[in-house]
C-alpha atoms as a PDB file:
ATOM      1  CA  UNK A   1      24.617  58.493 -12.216  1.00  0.00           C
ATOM      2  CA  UNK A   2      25.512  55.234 -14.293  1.00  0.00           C
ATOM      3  CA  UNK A   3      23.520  52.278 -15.005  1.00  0.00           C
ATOM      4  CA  UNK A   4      25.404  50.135 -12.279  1.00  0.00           C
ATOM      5  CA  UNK A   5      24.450  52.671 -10.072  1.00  0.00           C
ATOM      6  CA  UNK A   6      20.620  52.800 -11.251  1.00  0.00           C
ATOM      7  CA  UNK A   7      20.763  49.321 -11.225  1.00  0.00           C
ATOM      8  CA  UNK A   8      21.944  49.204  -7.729  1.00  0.00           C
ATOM      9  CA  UNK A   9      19.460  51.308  -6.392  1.00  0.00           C
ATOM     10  CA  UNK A  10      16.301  49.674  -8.418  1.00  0.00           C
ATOM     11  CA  UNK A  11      17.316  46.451  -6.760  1.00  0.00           C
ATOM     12  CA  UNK A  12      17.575  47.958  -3.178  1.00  0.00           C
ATOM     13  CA  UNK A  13      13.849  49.437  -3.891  1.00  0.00           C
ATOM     14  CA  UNK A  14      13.202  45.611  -5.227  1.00  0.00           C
ATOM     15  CA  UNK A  15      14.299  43.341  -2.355  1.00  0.00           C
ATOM     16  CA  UNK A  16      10.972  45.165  -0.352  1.00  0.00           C
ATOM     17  CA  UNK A  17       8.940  42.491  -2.220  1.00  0.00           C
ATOM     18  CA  UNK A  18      10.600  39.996  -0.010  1.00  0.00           C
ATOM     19  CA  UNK A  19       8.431  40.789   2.679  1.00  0.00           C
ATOM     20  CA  UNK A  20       6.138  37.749   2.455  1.00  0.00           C
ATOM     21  CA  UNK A  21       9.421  35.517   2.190  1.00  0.00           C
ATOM     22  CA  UNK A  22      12.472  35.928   4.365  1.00  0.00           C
ATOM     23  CA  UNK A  23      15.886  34.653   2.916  1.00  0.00           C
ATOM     24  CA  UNK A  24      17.641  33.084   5.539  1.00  0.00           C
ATOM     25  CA  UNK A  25      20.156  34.469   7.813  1.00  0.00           C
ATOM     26  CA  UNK A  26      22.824  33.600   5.551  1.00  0.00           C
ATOM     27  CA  UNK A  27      21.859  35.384   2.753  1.00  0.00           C
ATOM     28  CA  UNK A  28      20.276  38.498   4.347  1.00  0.00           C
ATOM     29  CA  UNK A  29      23.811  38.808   6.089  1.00  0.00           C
ATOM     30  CA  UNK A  30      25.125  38.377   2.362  1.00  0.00           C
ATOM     31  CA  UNK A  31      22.624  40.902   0.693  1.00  0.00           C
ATOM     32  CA  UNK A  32      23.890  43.304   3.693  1.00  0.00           C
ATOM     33  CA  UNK A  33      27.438  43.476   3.272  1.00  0.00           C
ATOM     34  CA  UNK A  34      27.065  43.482  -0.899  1.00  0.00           C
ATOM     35  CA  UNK A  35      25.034  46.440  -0.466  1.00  0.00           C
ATOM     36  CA  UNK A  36      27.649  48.168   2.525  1.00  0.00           C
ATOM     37  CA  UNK A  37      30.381  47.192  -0.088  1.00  0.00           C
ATOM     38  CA  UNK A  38      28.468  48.603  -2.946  1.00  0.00           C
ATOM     39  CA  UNK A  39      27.380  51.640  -1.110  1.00  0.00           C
ATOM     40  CA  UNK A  40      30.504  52.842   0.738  1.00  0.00           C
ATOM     41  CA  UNK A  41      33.719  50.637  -0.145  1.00  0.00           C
ATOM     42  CA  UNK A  42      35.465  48.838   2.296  1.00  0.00           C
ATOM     43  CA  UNK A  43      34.521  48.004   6.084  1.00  0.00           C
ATOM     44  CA  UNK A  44      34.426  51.636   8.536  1.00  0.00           C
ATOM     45  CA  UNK A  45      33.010  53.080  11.140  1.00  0.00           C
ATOM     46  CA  UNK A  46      33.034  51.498  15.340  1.00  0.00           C
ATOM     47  CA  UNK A  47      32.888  48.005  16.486  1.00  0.00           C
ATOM     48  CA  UNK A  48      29.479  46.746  17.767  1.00  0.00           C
ATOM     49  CA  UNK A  49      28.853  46.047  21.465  1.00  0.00           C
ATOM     50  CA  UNK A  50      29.994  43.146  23.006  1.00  0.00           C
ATOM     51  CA  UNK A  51      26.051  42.094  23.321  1.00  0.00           C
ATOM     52  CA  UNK A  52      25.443  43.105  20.108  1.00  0.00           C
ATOM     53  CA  UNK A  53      25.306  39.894  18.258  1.00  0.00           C
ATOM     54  CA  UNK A  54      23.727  41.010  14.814  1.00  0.00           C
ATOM     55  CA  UNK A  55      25.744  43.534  14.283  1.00  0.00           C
ATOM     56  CA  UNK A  56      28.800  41.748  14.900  1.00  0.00           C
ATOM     57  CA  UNK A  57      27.654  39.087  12.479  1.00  0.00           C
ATOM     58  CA  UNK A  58      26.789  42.455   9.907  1.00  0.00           C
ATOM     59  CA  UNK A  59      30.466  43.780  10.290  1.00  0.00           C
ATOM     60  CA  UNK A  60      32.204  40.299   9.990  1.00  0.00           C
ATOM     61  CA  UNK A  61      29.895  39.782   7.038  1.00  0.00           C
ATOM     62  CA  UNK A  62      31.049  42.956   5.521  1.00  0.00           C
ATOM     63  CA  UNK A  63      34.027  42.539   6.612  1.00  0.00           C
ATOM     64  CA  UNK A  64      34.787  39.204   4.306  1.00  0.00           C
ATOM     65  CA  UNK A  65      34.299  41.528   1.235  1.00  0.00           C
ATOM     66  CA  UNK A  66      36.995  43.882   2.177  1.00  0.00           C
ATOM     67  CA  UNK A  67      39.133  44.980  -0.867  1.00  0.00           C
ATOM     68  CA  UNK A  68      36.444  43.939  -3.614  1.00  0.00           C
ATOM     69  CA  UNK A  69      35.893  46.961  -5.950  1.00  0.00           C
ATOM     70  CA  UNK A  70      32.452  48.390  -5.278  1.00  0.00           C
ATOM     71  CA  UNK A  71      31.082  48.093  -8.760  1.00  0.00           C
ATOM     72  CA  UNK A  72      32.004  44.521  -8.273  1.00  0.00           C
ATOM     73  CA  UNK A  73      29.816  44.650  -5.467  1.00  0.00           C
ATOM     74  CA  UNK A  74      27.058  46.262  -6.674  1.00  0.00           C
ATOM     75  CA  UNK A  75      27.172  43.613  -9.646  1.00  0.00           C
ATOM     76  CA  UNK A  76      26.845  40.588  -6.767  1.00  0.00           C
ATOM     77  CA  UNK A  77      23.956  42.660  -5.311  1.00  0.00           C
ATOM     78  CA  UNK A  78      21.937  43.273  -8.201  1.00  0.00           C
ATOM     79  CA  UNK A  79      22.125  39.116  -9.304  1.00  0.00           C
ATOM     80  CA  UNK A  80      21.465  38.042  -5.888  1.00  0.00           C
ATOM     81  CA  UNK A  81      18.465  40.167  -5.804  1.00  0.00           C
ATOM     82  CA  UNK A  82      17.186  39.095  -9.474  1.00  0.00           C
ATOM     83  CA  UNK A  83      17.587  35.382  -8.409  1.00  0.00           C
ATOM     84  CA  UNK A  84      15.460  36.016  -4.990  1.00  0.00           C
ATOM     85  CA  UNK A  85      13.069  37.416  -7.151  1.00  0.00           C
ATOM     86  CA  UNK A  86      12.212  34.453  -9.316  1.00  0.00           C
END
């Protein structure tokens, strides 16, 4: 395991503190599809219901960040973490 990927995963275990604040929908959708991205590359897997409104917005969400490199990813997910943090 690198430090990207360490770094990754200590900022997944990190965005728990959030609890007493919730980001707004905007940026919960965007910490989302960083960490899809980061985790397993580009958009996969079925379509969401037709009633299924938040995951819809997930998969377009994720969906925006198709063909950016993981490690880029991760990157975007680790500083948008740090800056919720402070």
């Amino acid at each position: 395991m690198n430090d990207l990927q360490r770094e990754f995963e200590q900022a997944a275990a990190d965005i728990k503190q959030l609890l007493h604040e919730r980001p707004d929908n905007d940026t919960l959708l965007r910490l989302y599809a960083l960490y899809k991205q980061g985790n397993g590359g580009d958009v996969h897997g079925c379509d969401p219901g037709f009633f299924d409104f938040i995951g819809t917005a997930k998969k377009e969400a994720w969906t925006l960040l198709k063909g950016m490199s993981q490690d880029e990813a991760r990157r975007q997910y680790i500083a948008l973490v740090r800056q919720l943090l402070t």
